[in-house]
N, C-alpha and C. Protein backbone atom coordinates (compact mmCIF):
# COMPACT_ATOMS: atom_id res chain seq x y z
N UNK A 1 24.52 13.04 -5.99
CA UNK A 1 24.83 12.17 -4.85
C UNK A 1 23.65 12.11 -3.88
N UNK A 2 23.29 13.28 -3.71
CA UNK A 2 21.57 13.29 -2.72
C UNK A 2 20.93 12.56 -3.07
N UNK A 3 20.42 12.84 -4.61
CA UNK A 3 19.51 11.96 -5.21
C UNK A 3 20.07 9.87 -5.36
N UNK A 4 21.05 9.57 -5.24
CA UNK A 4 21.36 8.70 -5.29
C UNK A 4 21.27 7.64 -3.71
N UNK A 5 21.58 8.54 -2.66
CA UNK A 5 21.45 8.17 -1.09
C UNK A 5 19.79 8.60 -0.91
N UNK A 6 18.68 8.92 -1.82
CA UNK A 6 17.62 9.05 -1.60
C UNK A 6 16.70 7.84 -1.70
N UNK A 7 17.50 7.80 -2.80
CA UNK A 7 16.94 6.12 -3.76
C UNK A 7 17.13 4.95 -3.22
N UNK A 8 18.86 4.91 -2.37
CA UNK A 8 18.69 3.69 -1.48
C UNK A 8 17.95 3.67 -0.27
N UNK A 9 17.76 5.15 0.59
CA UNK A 9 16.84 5.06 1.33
C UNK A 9 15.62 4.10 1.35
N UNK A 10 14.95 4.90 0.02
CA UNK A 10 13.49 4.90 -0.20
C UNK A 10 13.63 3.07 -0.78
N UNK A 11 14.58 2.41 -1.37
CA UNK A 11 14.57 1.26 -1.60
C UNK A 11 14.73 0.53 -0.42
N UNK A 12 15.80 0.67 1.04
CA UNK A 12 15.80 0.00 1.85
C UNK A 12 14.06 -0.32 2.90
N UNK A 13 13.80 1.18 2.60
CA UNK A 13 12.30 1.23 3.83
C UNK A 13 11.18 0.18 2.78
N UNK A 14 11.43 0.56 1.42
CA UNK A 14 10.40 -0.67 1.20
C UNK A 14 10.67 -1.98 0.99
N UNK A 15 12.16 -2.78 0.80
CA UNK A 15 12.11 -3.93 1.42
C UNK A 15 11.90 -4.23 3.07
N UNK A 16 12.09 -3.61 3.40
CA UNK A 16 11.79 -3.69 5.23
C UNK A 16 10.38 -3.93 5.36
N UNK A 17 9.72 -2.93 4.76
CA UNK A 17 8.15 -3.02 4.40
C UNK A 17 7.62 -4.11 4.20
N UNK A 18 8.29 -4.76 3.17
CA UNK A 18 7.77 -6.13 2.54
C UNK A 18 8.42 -7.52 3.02
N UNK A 19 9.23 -7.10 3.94
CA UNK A 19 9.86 -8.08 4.51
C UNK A 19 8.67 -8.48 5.92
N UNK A 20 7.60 -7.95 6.05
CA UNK A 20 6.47 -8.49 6.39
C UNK A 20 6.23 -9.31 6.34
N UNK A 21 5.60 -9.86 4.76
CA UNK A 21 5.53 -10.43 3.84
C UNK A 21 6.06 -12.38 4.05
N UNK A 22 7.37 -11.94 4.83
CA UNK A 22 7.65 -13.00 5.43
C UNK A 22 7.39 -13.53 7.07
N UNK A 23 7.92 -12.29 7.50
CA UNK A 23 7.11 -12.38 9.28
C UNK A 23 7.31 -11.42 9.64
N UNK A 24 7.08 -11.15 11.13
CA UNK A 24 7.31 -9.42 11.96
C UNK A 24 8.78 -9.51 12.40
N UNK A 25 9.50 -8.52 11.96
CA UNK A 25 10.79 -8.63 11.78
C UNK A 25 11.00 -7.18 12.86
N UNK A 26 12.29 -7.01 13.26
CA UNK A 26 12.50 -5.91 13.50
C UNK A 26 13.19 -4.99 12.62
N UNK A 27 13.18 -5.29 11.23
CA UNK A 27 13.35 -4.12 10.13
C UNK A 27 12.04 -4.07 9.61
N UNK A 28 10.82 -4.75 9.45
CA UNK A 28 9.76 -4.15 9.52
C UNK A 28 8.81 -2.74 10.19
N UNK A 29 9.45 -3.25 11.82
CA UNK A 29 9.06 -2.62 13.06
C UNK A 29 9.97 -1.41 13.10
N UNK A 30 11.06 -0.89 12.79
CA UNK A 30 11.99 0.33 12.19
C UNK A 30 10.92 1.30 11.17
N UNK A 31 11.27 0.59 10.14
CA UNK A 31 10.42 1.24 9.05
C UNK A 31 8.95 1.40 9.50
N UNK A 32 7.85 1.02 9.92
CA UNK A 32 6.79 1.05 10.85
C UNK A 32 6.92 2.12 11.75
N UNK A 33 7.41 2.25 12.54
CA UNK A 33 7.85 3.41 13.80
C UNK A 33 8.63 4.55 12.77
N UNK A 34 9.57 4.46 12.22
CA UNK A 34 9.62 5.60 11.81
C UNK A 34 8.66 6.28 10.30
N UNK A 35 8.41 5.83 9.87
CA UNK A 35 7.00 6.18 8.85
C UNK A 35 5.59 6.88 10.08
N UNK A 36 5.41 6.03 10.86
CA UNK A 36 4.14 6.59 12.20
C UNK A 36 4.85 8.44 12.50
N UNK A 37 6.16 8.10 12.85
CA UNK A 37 7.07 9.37 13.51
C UNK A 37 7.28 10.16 12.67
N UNK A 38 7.44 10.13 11.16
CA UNK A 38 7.83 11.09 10.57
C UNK A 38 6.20 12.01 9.94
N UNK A 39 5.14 10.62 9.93
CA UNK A 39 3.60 11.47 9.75
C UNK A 39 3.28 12.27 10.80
N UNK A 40 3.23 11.80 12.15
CA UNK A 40 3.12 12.88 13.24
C UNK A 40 3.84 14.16 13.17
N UNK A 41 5.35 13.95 12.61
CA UNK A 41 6.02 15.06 12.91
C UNK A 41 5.84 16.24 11.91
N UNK A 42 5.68 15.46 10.72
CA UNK A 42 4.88 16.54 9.70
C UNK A 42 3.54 17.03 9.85
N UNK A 43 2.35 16.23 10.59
CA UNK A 43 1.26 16.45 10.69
C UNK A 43 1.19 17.72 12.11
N UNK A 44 1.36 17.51 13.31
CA UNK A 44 1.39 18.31 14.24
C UNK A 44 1.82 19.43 13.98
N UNK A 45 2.88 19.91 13.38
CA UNK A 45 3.12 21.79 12.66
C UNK A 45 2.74 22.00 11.74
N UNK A 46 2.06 21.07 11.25
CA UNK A 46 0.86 21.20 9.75
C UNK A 46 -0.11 21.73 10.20
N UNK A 47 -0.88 21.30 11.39
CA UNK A 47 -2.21 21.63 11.55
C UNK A 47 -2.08 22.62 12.38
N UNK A 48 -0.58 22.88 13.48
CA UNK A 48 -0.54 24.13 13.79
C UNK A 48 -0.86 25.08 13.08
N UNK A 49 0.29 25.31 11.99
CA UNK A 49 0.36 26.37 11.51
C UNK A 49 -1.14 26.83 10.20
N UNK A 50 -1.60 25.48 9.88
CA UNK A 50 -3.05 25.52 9.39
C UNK A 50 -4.38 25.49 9.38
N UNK A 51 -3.74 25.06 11.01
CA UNK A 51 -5.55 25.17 11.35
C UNK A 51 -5.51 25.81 12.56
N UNK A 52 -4.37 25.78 13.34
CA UNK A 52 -4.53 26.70 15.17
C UNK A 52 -4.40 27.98 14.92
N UNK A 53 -3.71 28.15 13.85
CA UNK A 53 -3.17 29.88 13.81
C UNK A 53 -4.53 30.47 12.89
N UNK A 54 -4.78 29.90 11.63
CA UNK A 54 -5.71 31.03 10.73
C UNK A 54 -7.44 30.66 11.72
N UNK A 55 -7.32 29.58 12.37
CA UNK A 55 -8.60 29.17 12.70
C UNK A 55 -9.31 29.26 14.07
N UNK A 56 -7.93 29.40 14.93
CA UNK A 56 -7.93 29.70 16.23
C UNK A 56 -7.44 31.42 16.66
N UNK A 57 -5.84 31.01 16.68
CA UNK A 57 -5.16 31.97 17.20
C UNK A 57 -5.67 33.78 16.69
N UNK A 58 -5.53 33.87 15.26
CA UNK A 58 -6.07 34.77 14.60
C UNK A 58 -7.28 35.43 15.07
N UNK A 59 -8.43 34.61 15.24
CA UNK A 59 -9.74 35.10 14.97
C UNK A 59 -9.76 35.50 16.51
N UNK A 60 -9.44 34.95 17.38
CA UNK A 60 -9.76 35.25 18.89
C UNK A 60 -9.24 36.37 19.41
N UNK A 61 -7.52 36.10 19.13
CA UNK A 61 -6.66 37.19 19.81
C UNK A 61 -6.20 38.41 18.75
N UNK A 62 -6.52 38.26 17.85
CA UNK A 62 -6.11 39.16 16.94
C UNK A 62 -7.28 40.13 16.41
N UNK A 63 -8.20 39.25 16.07
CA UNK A 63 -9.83 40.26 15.50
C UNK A 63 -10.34 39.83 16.32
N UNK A 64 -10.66 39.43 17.53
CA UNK A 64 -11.78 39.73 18.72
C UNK A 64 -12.73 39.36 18.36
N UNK A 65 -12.81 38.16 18.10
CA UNK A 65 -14.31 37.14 17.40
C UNK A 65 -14.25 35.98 18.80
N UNK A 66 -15.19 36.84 19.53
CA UNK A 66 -14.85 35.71 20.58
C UNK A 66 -16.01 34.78 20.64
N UNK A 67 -17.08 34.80 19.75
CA UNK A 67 -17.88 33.62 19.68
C UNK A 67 -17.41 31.92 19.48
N UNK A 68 -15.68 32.17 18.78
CA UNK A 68 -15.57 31.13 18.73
C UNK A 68 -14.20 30.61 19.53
N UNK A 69 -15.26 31.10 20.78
CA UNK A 69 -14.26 30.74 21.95
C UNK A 69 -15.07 29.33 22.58
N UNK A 70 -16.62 29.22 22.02
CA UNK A 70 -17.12 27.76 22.30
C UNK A 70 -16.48 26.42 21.63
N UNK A 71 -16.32 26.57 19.99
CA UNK A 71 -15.29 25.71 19.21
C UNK A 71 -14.60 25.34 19.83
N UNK A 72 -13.44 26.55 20.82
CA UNK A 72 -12.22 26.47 21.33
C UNK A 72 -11.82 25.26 22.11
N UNK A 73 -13.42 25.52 23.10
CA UNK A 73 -13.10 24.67 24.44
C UNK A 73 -13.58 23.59 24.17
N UNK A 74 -14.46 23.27 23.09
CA UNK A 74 -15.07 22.01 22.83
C UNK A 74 -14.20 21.39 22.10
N UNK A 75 -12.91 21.62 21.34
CA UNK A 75 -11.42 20.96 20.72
C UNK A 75 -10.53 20.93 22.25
N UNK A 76 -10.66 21.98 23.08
CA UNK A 76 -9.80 21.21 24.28
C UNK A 76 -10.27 20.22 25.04
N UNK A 77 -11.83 20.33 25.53
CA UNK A 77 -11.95 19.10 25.84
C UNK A 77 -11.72 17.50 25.55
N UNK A 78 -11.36 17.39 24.30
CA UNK A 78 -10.45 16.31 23.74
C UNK A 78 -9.79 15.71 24.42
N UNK A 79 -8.50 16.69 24.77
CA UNK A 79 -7.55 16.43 25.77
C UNK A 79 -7.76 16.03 26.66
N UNK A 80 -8.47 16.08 27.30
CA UNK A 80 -9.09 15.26 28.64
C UNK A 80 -9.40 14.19 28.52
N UNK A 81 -9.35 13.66 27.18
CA UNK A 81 -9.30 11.99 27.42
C UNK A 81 -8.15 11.20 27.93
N UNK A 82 -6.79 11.74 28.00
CA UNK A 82 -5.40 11.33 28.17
C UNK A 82 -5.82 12.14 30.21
N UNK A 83 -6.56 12.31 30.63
CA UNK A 83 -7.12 12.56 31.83
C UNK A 83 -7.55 11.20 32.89
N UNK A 84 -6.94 10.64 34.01
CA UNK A 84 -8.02 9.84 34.32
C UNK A 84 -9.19 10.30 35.45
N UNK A 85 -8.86 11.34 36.25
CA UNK A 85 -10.22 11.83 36.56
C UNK A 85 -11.23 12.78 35.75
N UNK A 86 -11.05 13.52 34.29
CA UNK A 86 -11.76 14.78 34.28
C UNK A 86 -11.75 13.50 32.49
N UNK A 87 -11.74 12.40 32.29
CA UNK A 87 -11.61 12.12 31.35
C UNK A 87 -13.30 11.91 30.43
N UNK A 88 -14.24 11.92 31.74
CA UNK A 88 -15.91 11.76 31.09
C UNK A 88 -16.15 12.99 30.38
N UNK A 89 -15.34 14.42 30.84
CA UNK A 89 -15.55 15.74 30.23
C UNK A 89 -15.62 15.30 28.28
N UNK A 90 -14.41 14.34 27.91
CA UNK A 90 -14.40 14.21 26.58
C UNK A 90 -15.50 13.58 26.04
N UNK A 91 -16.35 13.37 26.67
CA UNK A 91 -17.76 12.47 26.05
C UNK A 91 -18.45 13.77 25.23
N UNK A 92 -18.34 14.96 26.09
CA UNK A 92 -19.37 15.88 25.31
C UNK A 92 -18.75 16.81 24.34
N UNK A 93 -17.45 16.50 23.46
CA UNK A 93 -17.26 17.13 22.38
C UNK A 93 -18.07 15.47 21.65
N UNK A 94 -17.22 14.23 21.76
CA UNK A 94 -17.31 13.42 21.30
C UNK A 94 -19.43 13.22 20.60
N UNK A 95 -20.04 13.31 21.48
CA UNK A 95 -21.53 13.67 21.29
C UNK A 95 -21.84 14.96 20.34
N UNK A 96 -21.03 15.83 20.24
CA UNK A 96 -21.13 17.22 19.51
C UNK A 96 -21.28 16.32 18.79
N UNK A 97 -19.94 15.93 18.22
CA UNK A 97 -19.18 15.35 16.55
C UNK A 97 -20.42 14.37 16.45
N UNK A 98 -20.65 13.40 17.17
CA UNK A 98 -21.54 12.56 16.27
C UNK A 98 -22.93 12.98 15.68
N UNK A 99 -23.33 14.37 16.92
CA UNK A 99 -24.68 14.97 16.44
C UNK A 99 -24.41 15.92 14.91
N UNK A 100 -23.13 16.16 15.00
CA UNK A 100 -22.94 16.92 13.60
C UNK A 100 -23.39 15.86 12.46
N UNK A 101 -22.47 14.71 12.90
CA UNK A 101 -22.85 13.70 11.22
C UNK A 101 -23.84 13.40 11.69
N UNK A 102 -24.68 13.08 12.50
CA UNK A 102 -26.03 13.00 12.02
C UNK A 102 -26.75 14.07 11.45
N UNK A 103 -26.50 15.08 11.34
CA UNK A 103 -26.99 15.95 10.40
C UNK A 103 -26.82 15.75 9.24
N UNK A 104 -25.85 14.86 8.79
CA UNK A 104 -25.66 14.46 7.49
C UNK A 104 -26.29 13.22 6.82
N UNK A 105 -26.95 12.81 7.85
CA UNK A 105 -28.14 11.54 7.72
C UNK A 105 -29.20 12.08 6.12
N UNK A 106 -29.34 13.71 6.53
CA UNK A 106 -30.34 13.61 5.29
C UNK A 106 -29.64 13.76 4.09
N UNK A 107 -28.40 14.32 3.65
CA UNK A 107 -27.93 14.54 2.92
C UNK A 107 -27.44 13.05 2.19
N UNK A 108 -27.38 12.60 3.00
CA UNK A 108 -27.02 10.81 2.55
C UNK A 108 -27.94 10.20 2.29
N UNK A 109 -29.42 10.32 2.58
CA UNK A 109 -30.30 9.59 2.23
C UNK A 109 -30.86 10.46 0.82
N UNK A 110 -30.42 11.61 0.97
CA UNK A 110 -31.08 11.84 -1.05
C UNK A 110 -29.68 11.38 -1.77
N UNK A 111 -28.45 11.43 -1.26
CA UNK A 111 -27.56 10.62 -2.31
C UNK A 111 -27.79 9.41 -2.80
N UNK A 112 -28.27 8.71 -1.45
CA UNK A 112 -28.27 7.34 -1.50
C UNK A 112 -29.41 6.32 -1.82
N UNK A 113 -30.55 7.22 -1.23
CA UNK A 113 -31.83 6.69 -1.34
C UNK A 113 -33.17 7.34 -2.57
N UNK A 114 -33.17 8.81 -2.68
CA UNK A 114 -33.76 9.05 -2.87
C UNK A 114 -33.57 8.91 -4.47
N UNK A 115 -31.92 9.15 -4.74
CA UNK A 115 -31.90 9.40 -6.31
C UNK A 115 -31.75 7.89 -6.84
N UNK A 116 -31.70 6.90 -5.81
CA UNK A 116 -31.79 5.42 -6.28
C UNK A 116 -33.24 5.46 -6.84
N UNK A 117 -34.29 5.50 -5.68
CA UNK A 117 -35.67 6.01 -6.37
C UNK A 117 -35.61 7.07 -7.73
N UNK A 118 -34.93 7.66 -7.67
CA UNK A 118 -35.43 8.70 -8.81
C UNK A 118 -35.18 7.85 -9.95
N UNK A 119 -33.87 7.07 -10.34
CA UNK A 119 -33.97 6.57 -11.42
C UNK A 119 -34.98 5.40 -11.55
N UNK A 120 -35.47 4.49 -10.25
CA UNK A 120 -36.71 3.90 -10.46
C UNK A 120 -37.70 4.18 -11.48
N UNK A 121 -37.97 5.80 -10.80
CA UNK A 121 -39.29 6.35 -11.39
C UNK A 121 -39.33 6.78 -13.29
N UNK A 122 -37.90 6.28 -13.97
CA UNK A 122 -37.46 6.45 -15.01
C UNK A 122 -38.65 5.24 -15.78
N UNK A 123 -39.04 6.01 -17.19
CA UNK A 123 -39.37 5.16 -18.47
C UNK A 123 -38.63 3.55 -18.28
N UNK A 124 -38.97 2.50 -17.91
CA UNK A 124 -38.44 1.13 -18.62
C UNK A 124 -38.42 0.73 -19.74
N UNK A 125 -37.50 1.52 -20.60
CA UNK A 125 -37.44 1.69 -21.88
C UNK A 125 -35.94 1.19 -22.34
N UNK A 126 -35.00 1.14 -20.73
CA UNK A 126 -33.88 1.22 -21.44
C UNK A 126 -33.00 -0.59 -20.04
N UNK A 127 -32.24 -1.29 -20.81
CA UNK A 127 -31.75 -2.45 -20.25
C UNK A 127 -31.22 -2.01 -19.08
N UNK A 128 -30.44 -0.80 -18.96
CA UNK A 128 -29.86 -0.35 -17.43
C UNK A 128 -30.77 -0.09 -16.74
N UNK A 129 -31.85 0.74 -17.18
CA UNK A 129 -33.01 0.90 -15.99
C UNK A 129 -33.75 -0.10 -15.23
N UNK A 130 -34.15 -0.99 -16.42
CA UNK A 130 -34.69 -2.44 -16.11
C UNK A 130 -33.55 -2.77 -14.92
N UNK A 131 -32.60 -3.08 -14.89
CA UNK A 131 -31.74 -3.50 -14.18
C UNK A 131 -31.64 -2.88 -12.45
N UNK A 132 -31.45 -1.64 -12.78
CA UNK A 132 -31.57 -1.04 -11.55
C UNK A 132 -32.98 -0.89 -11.09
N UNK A 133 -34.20 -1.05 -11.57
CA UNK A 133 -35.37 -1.38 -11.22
C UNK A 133 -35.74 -2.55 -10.63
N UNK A 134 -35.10 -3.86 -11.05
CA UNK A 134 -35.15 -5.24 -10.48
C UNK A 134 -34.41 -5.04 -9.11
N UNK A 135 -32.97 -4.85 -9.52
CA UNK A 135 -31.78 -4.62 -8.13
C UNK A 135 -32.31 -4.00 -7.48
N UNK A 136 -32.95 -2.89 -7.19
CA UNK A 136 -33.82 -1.73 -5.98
C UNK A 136 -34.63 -2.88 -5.24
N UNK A 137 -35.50 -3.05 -6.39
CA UNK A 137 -36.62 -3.75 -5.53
C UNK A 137 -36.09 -5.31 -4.71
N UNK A 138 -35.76 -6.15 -5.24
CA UNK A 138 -35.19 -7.22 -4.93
C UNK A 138 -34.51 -7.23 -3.98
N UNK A 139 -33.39 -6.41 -3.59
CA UNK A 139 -32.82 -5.66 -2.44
C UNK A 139 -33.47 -4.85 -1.21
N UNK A 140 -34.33 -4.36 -1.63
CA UNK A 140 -35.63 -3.72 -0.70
C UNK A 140 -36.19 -5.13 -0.27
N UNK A 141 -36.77 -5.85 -0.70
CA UNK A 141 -37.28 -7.11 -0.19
C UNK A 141 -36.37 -7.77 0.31
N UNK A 142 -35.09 -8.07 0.08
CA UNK A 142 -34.55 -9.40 0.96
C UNK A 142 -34.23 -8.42 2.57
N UNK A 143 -34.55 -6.72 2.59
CA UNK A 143 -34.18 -6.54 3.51
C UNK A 143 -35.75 -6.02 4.50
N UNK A 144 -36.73 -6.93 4.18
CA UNK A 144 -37.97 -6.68 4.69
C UNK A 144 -37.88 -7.98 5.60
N UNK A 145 -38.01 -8.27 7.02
CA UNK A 145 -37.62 -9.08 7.68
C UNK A 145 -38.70 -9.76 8.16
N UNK A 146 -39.59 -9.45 8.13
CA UNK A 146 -41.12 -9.52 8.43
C UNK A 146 -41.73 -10.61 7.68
N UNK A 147 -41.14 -10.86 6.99
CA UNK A 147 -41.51 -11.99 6.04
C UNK A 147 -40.70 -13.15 5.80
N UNK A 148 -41.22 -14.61 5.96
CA UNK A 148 -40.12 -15.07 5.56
C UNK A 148 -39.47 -15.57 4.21
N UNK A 149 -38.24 -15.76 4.46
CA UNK A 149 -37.85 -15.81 2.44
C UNK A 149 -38.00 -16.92 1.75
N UNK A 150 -39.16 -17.25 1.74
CA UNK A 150 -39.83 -19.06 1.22
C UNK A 150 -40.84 -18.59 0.07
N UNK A 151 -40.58 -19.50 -0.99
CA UNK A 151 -42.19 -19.60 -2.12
C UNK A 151 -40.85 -18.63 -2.90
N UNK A 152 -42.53 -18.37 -3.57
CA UNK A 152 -41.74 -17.04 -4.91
C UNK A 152 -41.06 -15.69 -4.05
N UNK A 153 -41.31 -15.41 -3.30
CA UNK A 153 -40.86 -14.15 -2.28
C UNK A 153 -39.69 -14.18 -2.31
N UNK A 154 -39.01 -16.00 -1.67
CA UNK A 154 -37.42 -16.48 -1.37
C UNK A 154 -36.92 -16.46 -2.92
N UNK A 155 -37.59 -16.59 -3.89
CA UNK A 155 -37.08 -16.43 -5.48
C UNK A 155 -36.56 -14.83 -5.68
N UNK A 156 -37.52 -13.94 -5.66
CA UNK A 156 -37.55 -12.41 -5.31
C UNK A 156 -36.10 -11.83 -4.56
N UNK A 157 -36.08 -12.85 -3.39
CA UNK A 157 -35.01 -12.15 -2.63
C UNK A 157 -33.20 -12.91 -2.83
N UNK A 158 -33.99 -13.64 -3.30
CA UNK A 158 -32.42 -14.65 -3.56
C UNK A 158 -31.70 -13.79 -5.09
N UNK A 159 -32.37 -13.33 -6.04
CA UNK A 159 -32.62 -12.21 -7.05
C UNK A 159 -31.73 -11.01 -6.07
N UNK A 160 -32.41 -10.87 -5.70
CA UNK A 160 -31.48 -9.30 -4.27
C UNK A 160 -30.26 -9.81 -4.10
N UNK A 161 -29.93 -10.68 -3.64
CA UNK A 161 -28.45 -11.69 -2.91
C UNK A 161 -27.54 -11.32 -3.97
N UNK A 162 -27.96 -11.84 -5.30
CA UNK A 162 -27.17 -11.62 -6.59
C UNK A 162 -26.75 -10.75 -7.08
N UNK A 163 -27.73 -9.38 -6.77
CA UNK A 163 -26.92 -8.25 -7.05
C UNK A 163 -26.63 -7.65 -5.88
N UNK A 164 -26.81 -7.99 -4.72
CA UNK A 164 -25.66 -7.52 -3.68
C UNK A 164 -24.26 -7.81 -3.80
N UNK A 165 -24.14 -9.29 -4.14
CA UNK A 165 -22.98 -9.88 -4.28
C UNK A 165 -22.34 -9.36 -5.21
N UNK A 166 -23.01 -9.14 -6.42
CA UNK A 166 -22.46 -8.27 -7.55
C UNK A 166 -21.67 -6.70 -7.75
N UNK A 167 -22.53 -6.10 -6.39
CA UNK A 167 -21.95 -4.99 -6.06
C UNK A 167 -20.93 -4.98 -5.31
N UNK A 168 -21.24 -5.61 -4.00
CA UNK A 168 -19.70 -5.72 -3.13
C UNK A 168 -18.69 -6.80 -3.98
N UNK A 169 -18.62 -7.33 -5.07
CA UNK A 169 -17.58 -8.25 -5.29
C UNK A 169 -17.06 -6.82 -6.37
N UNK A 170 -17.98 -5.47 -6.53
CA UNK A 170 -16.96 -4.55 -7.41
C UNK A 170 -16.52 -3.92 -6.30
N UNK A 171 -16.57 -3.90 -5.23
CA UNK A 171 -16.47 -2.91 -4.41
C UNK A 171 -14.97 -3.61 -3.83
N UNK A 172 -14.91 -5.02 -3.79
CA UNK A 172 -14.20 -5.46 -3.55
C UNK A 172 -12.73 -5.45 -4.51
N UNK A 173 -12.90 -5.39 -5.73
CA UNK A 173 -11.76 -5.87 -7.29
C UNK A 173 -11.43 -4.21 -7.01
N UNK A 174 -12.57 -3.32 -6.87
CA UNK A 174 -11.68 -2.00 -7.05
C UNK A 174 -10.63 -1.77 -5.54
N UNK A 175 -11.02 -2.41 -4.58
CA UNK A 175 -10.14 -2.28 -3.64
C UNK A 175 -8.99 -2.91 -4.09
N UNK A 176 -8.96 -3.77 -4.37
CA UNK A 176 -8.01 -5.12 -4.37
C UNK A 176 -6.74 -4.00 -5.71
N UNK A 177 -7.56 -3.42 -6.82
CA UNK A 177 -6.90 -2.94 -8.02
C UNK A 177 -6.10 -2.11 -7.48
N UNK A 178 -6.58 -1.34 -6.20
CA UNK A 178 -5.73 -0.15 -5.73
C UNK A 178 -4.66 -0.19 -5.23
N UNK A 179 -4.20 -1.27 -4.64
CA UNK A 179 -3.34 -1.99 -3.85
C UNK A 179 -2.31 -2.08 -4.75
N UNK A 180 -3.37 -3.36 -5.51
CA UNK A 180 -2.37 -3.96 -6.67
C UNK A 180 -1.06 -2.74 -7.16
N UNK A 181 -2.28 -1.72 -7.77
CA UNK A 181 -1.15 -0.28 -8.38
C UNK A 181 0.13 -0.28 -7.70
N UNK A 182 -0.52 0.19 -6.03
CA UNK A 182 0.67 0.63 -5.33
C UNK A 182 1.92 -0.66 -5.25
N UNK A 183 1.41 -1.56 -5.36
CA UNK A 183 2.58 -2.71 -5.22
C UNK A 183 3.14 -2.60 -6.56
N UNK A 184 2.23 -2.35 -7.55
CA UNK A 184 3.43 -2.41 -8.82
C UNK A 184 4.32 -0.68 -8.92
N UNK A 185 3.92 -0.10 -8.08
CA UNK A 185 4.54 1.07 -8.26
C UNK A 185 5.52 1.02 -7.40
N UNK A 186 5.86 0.25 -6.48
CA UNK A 186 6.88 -0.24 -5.61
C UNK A 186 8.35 -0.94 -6.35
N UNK A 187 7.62 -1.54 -6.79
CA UNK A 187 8.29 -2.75 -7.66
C UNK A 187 9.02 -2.03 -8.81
N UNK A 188 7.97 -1.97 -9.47
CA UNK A 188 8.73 -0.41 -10.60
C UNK A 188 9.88 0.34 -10.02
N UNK A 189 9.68 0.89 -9.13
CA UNK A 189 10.67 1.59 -8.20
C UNK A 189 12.01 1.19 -7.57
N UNK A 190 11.74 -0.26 -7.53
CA UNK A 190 12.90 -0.70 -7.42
C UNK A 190 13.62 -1.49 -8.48
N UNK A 191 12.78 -1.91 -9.21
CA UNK A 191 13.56 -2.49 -10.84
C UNK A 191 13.53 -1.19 -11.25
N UNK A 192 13.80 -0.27 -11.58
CA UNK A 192 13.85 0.72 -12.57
C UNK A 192 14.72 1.99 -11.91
N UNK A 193 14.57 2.29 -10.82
CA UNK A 193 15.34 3.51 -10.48
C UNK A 193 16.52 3.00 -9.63
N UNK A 194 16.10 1.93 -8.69
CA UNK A 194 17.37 1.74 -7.40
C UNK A 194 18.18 0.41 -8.58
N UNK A 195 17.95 -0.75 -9.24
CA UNK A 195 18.48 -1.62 -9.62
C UNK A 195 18.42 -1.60 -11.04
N UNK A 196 18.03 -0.76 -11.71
CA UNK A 196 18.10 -0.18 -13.15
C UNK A 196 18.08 -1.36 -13.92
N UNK A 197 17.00 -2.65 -14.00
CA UNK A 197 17.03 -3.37 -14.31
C UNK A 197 16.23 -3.38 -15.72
N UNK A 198 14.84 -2.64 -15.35
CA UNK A 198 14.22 -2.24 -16.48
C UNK A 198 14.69 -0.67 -16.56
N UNK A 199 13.82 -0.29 -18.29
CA UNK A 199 14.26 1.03 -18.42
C UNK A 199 12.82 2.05 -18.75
């Protein structure tokens, strides 16, 4: 019987869901608010109990590691954004965090840049290399601005365009595929478990 009042649940919240689909409804806006409410409510004693207690509470008051009593105050200053006088205080965790990922500037440029070069520097021996040897360069040029893209140069870079487009239109189908899944896994879900239509 649980399992049966589970199924209409989980079938009512996703027609509500998809009743979008047609306009903003207020069984959309239900299912919306309570999906937001039930992630908060799981998330907030999640990260209590997983990240304040083994990461905070523990190390400070329990083993006397009070170095990371700077962490501490630089996660409370946060809070001071819901502040309207002491609310500029939150600028300087906010500046921490971004100076952290910029530390990750170099780590992204040998993912991104350097091992693109590395396969450059590969034998042209093989049709994929050729390929990613044209695409590098061609792409490197249409993004040299200094020049303009006329004559054989605008040939060169219009070459770049093509496999940009080529890349973001995969970047795009694999987004689009992911979706797709989840909508057929919806669907599935309701022809097959709530309306036992397929088997």
């Amino acid at each position: 019987m649980t399992e049966i009042i589970g199924i209409w649940i989980a079938a009512f919240l996703t027609l509500c869901m998809f009743s979008f689909l047609y306009k903003e409804n207020p069984f959309y806006r239900f299912a919306e608010h309570l999906f937001v409410g039930c992630s908060m409510g799981y998330f907030i004693p999640y990260t209590y109990y997983n990240v304040f207690i083994p990461y905070t509470y523990n190390p400070l008051f329990l083993r006397k590691e009070y170095i990371l009593i700077i962490p501490f105050i630089i996660g409370l200053l946060y809070w001071l954004r819901f502040s309207g006088k002491y609310s500029w205080l939150s600028r300087y965790p906010i500046a921490f965090g971004l100076g952290i990922v910029g530390m990750g500037v170099p780590m992204s440029m040998h993912a991104s840049v350097l091992v693109q070069m590395r396969s450059m520097m590969l034998p042209l021996d093989n049709i994929n290399i050729i390929l990613i040897f044209i695409g590098t360069i061609t792409i490197l040029l249409y993004f040299f601005f200094s020049k303009a893209h006329t004559g054989i140069y605008g040939r060169f870079t219009s070459i770049g365009i093509w496999f940009m487009m080529v890349g973001f239109g995969a970047s795009f189908g694999y987004t689009v595929m992911a979706r797709i899944s989840l909508l057929i896994g919806r669907v599935q879900f309701l022809l097959e478990e709530w309306l036992h239509i397929i088997k």
